[in-house]
Protein backbone atom coordinates (compact mmCIF):
# COMPACT_ATOMS: atom_id res chain seq x y z
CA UNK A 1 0.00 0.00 0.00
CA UNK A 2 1.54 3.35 -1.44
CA UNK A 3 -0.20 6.83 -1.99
CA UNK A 4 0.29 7.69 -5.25
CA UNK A 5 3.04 9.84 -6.07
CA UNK A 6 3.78 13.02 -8.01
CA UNK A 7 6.77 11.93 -8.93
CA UNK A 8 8.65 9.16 -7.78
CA UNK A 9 10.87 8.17 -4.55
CA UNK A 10 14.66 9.02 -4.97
CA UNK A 11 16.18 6.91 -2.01
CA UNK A 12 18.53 4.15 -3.01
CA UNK A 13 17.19 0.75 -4.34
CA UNK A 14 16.33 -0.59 -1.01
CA UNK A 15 13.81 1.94 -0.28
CA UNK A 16 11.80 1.91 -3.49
CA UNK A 17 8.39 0.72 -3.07
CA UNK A 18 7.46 -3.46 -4.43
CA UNK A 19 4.95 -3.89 -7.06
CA UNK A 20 2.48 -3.98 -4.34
CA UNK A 21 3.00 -0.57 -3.52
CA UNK A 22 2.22 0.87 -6.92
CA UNK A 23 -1.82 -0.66 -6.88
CA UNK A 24 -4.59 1.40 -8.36
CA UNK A 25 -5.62 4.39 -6.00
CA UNK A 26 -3.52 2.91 -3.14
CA UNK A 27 -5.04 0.16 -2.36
CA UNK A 28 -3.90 -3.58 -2.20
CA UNK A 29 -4.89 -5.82 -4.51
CA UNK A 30 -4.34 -9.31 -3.54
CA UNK A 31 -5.86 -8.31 0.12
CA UNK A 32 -7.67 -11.82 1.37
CA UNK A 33 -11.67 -11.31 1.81
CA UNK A 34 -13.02 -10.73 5.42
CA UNK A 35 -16.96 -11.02 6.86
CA UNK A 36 -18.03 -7.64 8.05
CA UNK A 37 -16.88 -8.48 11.52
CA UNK A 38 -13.57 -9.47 10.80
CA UNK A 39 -11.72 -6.80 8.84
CA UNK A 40 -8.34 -7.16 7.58
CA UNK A 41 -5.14 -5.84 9.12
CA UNK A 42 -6.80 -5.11 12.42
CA UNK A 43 -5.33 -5.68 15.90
CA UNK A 44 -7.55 -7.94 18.14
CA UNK A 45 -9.60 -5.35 20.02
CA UNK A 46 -10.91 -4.25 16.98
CA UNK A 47 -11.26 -7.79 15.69
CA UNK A 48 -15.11 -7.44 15.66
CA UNK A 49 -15.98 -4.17 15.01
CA UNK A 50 -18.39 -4.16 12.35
CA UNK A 51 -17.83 -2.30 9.06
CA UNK A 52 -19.37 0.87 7.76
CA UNK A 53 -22.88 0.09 6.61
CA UNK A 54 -23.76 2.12 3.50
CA UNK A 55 -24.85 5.76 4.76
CA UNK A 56 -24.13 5.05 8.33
CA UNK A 57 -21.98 8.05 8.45
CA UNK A 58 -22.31 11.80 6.66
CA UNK A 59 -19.69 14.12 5.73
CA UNK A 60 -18.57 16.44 8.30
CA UNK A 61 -19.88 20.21 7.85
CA UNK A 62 -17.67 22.81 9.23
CA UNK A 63 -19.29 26.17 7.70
CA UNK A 64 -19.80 25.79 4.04
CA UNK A 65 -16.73 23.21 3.90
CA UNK A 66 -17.57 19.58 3.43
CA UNK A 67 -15.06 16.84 4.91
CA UNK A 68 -15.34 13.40 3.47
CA UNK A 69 -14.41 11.28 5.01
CA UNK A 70 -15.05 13.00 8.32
CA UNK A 71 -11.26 13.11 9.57
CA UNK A 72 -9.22 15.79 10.82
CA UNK A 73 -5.67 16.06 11.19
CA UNK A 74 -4.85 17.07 15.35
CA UNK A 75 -2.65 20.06 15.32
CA UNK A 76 0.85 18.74 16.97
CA UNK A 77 3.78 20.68 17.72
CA UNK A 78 6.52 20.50 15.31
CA UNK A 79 4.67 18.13 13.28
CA UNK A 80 1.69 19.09 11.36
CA UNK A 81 3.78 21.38 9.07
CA UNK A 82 2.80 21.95 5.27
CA UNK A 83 4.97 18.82 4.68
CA UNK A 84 3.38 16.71 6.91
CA UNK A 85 0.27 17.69 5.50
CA UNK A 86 1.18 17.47 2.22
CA UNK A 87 2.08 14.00 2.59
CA UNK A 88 -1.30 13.20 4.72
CA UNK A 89 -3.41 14.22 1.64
CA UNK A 90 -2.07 11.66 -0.65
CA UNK A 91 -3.45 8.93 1.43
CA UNK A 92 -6.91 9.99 1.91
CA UNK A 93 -8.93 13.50 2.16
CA UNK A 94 -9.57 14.94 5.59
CA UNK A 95 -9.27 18.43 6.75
CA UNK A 96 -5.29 18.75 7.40
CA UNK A 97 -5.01 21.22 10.19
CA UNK A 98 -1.34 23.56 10.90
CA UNK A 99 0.44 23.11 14.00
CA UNK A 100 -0.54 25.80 16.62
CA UNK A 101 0.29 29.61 15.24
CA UNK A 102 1.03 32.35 18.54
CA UNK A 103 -0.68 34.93 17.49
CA UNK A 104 2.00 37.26 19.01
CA UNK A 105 4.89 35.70 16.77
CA UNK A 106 2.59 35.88 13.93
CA UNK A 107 1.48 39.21 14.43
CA UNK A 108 4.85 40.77 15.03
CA UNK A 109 5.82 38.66 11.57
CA UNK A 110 8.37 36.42 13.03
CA UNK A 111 9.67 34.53 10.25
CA UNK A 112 9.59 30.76 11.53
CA UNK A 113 6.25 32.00 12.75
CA UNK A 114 5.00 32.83 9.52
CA UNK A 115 6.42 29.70 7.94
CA UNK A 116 4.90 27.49 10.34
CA UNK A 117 1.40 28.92 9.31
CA UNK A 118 2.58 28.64 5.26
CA UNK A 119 1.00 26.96 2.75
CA UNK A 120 1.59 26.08 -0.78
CA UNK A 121 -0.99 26.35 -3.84
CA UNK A 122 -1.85 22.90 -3.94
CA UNK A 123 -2.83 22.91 -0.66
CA UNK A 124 -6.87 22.98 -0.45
CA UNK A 125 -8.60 23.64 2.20
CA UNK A 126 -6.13 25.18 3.97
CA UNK A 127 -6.68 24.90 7.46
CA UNK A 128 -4.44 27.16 10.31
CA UNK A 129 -4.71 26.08 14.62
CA UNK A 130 -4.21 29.65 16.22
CA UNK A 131 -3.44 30.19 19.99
CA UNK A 132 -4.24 33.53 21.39
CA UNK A 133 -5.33 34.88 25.04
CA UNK A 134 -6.22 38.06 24.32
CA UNK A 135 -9.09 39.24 22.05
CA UNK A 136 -8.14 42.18 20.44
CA UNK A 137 -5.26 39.87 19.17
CA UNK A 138 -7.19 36.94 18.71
CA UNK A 139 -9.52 38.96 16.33
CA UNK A 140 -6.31 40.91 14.20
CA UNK A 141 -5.19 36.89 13.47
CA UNK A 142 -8.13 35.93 12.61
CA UNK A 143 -8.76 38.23 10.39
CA UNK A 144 -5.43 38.52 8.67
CA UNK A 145 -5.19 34.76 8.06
CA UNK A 146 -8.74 35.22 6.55
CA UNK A 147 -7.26 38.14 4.04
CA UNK A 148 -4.43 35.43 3.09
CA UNK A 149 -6.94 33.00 1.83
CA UNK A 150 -7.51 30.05 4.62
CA UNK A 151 -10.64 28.38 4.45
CA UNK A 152 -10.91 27.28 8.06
CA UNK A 153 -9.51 28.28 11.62
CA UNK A 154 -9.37 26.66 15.04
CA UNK A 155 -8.34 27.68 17.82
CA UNK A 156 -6.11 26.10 20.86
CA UNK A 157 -7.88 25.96 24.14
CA UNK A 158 -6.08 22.79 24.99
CA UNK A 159 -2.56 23.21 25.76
CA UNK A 160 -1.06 21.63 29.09
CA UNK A 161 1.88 22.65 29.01
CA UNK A 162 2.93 23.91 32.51
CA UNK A 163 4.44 27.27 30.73
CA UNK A 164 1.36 28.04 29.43
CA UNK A 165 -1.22 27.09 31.86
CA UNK A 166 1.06 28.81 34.78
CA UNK A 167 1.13 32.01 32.37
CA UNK A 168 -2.79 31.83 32.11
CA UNK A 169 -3.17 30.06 28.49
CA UNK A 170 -4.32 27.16 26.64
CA UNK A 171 -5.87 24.85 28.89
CA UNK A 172 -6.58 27.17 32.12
CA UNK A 173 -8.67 29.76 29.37
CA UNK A 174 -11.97 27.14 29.88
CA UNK A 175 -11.85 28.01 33.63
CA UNK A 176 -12.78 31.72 33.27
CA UNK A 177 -16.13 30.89 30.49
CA UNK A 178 -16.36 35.29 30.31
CA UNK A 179 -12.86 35.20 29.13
CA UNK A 180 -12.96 32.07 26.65
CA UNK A 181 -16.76 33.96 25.32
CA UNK A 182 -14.62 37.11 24.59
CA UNK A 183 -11.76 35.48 22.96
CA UNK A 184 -13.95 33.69 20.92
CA UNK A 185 -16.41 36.23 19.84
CA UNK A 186 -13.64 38.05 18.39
CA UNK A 187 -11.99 35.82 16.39
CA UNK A 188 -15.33 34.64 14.84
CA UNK A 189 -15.74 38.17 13.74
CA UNK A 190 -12.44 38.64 12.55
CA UNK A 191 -12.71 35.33 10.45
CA UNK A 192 -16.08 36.47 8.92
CA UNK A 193 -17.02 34.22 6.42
CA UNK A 194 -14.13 31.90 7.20
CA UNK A 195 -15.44 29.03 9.92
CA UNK A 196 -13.90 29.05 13.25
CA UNK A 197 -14.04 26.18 15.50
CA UNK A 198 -12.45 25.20 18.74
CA UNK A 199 -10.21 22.30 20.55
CA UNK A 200 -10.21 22.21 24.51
CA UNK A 201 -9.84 19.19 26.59
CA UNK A 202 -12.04 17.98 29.28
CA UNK A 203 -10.78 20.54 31.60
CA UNK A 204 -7.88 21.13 33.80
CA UNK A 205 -8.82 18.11 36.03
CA UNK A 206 -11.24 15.37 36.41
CA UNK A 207 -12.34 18.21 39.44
CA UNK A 208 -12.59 21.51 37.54
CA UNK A 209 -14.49 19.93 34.22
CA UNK A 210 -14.97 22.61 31.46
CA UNK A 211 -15.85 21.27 28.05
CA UNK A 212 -19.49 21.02 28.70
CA UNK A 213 -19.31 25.08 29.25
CA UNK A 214 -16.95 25.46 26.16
CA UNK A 215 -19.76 23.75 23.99
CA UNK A 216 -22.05 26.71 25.29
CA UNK A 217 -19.93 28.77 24.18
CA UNK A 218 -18.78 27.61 20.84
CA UNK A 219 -23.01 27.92 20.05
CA UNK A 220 -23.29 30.82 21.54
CA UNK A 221 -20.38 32.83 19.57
CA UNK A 222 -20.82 31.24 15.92
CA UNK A 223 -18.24 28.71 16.62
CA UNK A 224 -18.54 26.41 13.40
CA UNK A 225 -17.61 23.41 15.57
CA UNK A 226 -16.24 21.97 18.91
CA UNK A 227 -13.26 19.72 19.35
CA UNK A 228 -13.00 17.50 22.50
CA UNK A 229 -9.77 16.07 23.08
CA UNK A 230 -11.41 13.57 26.06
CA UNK A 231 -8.55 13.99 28.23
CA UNK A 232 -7.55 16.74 31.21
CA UNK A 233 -5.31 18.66 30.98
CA UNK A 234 -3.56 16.68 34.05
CA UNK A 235 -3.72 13.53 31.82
CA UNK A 236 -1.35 15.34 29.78
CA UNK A 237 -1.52 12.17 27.74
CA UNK A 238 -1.31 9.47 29.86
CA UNK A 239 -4.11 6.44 31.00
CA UNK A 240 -7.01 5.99 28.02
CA UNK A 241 -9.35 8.45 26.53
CA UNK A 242 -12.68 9.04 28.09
CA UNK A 243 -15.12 8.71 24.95
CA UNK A 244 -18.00 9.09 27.32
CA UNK A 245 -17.34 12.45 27.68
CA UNK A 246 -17.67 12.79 23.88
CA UNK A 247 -20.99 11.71 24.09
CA UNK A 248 -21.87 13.82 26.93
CA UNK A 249 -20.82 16.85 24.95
CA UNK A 250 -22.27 15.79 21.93
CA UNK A 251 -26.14 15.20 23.18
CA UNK A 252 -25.69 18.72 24.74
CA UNK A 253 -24.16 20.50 21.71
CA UNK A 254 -26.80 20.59 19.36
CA UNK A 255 -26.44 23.19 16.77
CA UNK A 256 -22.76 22.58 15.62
CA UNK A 257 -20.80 18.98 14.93
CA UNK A 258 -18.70 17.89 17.79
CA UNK A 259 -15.55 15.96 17.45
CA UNK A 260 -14.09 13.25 19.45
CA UNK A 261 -10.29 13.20 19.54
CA UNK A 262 -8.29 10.46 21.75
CA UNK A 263 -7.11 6.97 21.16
CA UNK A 264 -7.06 6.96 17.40
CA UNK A 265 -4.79 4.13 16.92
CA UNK A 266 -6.41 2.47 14.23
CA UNK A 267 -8.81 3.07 11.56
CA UNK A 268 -11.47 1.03 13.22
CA UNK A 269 -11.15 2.63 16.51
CA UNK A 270 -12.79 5.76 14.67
CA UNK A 271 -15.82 3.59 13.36
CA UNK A 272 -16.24 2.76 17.57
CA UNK A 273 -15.50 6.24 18.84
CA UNK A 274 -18.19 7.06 16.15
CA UNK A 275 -20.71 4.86 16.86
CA UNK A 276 -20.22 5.28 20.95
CA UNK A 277 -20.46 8.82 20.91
CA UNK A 278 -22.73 9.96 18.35
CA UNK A 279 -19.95 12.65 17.16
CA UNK A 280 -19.69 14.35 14.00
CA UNK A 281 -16.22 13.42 13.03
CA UNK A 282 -13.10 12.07 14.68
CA UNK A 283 -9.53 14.30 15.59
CA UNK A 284 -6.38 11.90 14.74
CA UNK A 285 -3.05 12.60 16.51
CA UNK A 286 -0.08 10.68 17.84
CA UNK A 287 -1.83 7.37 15.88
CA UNK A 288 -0.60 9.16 12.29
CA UNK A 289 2.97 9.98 13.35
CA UNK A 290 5.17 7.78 11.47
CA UNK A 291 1.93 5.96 10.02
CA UNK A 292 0.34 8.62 7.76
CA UNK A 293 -0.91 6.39 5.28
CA UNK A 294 -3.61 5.62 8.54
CA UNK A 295 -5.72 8.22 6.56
CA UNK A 296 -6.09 5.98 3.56
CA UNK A 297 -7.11 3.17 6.40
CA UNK A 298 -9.45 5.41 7.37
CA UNK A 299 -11.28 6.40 4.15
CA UNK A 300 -11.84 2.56 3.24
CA UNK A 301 -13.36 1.04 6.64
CA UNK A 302 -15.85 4.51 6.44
CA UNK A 303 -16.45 3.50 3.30
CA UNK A 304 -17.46 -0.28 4.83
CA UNK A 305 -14.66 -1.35 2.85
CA UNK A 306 -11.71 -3.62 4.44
CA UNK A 307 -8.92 -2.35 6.22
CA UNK A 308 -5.70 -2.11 3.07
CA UNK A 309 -2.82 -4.25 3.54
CA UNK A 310 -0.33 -1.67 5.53
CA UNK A 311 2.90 -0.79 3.94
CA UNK A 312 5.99 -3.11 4.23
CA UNK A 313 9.37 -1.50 5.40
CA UNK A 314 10.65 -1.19 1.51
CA UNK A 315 7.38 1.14 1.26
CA UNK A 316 8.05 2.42 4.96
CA UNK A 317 11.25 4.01 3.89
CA UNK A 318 9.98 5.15 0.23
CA UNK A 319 7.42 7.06 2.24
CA UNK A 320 9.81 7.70 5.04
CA UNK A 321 12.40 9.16 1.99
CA UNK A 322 9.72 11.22 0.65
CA UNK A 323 8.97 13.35 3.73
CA UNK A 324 12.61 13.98 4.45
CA UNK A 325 12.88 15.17 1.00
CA UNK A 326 9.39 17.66 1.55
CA UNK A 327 11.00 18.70 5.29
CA UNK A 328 14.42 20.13 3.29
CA UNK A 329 12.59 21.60 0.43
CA UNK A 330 10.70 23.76 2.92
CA UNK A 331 12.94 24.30 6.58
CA UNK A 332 16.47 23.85 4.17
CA UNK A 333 19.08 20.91 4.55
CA UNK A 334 20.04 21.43 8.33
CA UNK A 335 16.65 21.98 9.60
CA UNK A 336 14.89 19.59 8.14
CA UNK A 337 17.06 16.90 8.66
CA UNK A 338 17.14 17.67 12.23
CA UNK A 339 13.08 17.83 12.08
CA UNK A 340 13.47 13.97 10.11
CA UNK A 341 15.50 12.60 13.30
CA UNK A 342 12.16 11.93 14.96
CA UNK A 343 10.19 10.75 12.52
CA UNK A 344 12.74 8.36 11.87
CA UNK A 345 11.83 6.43 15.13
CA UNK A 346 8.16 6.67 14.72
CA UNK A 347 8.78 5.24 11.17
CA UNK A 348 10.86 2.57 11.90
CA UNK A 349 9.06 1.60 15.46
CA UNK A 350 8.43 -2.50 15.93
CA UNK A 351 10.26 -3.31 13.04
CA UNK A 352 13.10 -5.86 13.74
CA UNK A 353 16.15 -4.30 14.38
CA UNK A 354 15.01 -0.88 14.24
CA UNK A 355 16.36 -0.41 17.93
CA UNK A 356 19.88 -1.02 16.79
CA UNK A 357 19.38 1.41 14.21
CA UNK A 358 18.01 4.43 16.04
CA UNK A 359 20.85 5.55 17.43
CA UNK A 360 22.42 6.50 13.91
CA UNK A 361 19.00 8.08 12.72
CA UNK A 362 18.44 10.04 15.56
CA UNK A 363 21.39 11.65 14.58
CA UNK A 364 21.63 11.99 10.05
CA UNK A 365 22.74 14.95 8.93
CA UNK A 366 22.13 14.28 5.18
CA UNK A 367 20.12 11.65 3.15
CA UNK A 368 22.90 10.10 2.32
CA UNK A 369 23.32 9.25 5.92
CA UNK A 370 19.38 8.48 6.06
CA UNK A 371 19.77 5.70 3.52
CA UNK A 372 22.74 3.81 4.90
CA UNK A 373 21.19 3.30 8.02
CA UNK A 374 18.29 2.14 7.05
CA UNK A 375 19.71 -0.58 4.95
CA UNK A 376 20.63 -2.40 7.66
CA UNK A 377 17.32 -3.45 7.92
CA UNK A 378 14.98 -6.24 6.23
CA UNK A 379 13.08 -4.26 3.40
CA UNK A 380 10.73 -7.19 2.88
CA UNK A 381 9.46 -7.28 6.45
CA UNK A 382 5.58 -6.81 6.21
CA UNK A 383 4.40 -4.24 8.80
CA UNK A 384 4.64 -5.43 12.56
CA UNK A 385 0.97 -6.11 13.77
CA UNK A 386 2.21 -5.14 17.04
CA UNK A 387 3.17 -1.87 16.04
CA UNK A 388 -0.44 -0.63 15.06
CA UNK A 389 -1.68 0.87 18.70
CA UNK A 390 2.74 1.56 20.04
CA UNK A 391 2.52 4.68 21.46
CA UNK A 392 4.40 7.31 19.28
CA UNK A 393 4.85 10.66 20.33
CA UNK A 394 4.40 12.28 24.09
CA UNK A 395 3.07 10.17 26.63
CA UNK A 396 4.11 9.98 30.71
CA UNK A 397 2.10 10.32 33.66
CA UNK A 398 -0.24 12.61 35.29
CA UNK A 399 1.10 15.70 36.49
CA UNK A 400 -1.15 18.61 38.17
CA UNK A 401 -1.45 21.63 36.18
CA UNK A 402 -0.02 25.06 37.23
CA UNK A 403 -2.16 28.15 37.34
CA UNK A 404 -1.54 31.79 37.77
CA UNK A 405 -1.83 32.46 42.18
CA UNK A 406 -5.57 33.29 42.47
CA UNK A 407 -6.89 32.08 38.92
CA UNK A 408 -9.55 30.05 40.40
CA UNK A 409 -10.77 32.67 42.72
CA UNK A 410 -11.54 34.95 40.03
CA UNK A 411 -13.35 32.68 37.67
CA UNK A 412 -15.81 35.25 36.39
CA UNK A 413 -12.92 37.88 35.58
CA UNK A 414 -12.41 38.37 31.70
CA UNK A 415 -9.32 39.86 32.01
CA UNK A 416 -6.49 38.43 29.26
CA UNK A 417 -3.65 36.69 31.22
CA UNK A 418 -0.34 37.97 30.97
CA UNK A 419 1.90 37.28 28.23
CA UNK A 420 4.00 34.29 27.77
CA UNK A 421 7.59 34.51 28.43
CA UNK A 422 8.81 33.90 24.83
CA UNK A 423 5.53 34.55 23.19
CA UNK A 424 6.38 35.45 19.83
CA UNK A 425 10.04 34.47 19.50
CA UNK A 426 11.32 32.57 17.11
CA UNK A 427 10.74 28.67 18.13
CA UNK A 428 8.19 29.40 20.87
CA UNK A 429 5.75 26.95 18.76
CA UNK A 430 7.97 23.79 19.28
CA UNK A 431 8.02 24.25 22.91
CA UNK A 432 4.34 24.30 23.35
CA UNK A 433 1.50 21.71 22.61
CA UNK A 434 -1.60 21.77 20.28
CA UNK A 435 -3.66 19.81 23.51
């Protein structure tokens, strides 16, 4: 299984994709027939999910855009760049969201900034995360990203990251609803014909819940939808998803989709969050890194077709080749080859030997390097059924969330937090979380 390509992979021999790889419109064509309950290439939790009946699910409506199937790409930190994205698309259609913009650093036109919220022509819809704490610059964002031609905006109400939630931001907005309403109601103005939606978490703990409050106020302000990424902010990401939450939102939210985010591994793990919840549409994060053809995955079993035969590790590293090569067109040589160093592990993870590997590609400098460590390895090994729900990405364990000293006495004050140390520098996006 291979998305088709634009042109074709330049890495040596060993990482060219097999006949296999090159079947019509990516999919598999010698994939073994399964009954409805037993899809192929499935781990065995999912082993009896039933597949998509025809019309069991719509196409997700975000203002006058129409997502089919009804997937969207999580913002993440330093990895839903334009490359990333770019790469994404080819396996399946989905709304392909940008890593989180500052609005600060965007404002005052920092360059990384600014590339970070880039796009490309081909690149349709075009979909940019923003964070902001303060309305007046929440609504100048807005509305300059709508002059520049996106056709859809979120924004990050999410973040745990103790530098932002001790500063006021991301994840400690929800507490204070008169400040979140503000913040809001601006950047839907500013956006004006452009949809806005929102992405919190359950709240700051399982003690201080605010997502039912945020769905209030993503009605009440001309939100075009809600994200719920069904973990607290004290989670961080640790322990499982809460889906019931999802469904708690959703049969209160009634005027906008909702969409359940958490414990994506799998493409049949959205049919269940689907069917569970009642959402409108599913929010895919750490179960894409390294794996993006999971889109493709996910277009066939909403489709009620089977699950495609995943990539082998020749078509691993063809794909694997391919996004190093997007990374350098866009950050340059040095940058994007340090950006590749990860990905290189998520790639690579539960394949024999890989282990023994990652020490050299956590640390290529060119493709050159890239290629000769990787053909240490057995090109012909078919994907590791193991390796479809390994954690990639953050994880670790709880850890309480810092506030400002008095936040949570003044819960009805709509005052904008102070500033972020680093708000706006160059970098400040990588050090921060999309939630």
């Amino acid at each position: 299984m291979h998305a088709p390509h634009d042109h074709a992979p330049h890495g040596p021999s060993s990482c060219e994709p097999s006949p296999r790889a090159e079947a019509a419109n990516g999919h598999a064509q010698d994939e073994p027939s399964r009954t409805a309950a037993q899809p192929a290439w499935v781990s065995a939790r999912n082993a009896s999910t039933k597949s998509a009946a025809p019309g069991e699910f719509r196409a997700l409506a975000i203002g006058s855009l129409r997502v089919w199937p009804p997937v969207v790409l999580a913002p993440m930190a330093g990895v839903t760049n334009y490359p990333f994205r770019k790469l994404c698309r080819r396996f399946g259609a989905g709304l392909y969201v940008s890593e989180m913009i500052s609005a600060k650093g965007y404002l005052r036109g920092n360059r990384l900034t600014r590339l970070l919220a880039d796009s490309r022509p081909d690149e349709t819809p075009r979909s940019v995360q923003m964070y902001a704490a303060d309305p007046t610059e929440a609504g100048e964002m807005a509305r300059s990203l709508a002059d520049s031609g996106v056709d859809h905006l979120d924004m990050n109400f999410g973040c745990p990251v103790p530098k932002v939630t001790r500063s006021g931001g991301g994840s400690a907005i929800p507490l204070k609803p008169r400040l979140l309403a503000n913040i809001v109601r601006a950047a839907v103005k500013g956006a004006g014909q452009v949809p806005l939606t929102i992405k919190v978490r359950k709240g700051v703990s399982d003690e201080l819940p605010t997502f039912l409050d945020a769905g209030r106020i993503a009605e009440e302000e001309g939100c075009a939808a809600i994200g719920l990424h069904a973990r607290t902010a004290q989670q961080l990401y640790s322990g499982t998803a809460d889906w019931d939450a999802i469904g708690a939102l959703k049969s209160r939210v009634r005027s906008v989709p909702v969409l359940g985010n958490g414990d994506i591994w799998e493409a049949t793990d959205a049919l269940r969050m689907l069917r569970a919840t009642g959402c409108d549409g599913v929010i895919v994060g750490r179960g894409c890194l390294g794996r993006p053809w999971l889109f493709l995955e996910l277009a066939a079993v909403l489709e009620g077709r089977p699950t495609p035969r995943p990539p082998n590790l020749r078509e691993v590293c063809a794909i694997l080749d391919e996004h190093a090569r997007l990374l350098i067109e866009f950050f340059g040589l040095e940058m994007g080859m340090r950006q590749m160093r990860k990905w290189c592990a998520w790639y690579t993870k539960g394949f024999r030997g890989s282990s023994a590997v990652r020490e050299a590609l956590v640390r290529v400098e060119t493709l050159e390097q890239l290629h000769a460590a990787l053909a240490r390895l057995d090109m012909d090994e078919e994907f590791p059924m193991n390796a479809l729900r390994a954690i990639r990405g953050k994880a670790g364990a709880q850890k309480q969330v810092a506030l400002p000293h008095g936040w949570l006495a003044s819960r009805d004050d709509d005052a904008p937090p102070c500033a972020l140390e680093g708000e706006g520098d160059a970098g400040f996006e990588d050090e921060i979380s999309g939630g």
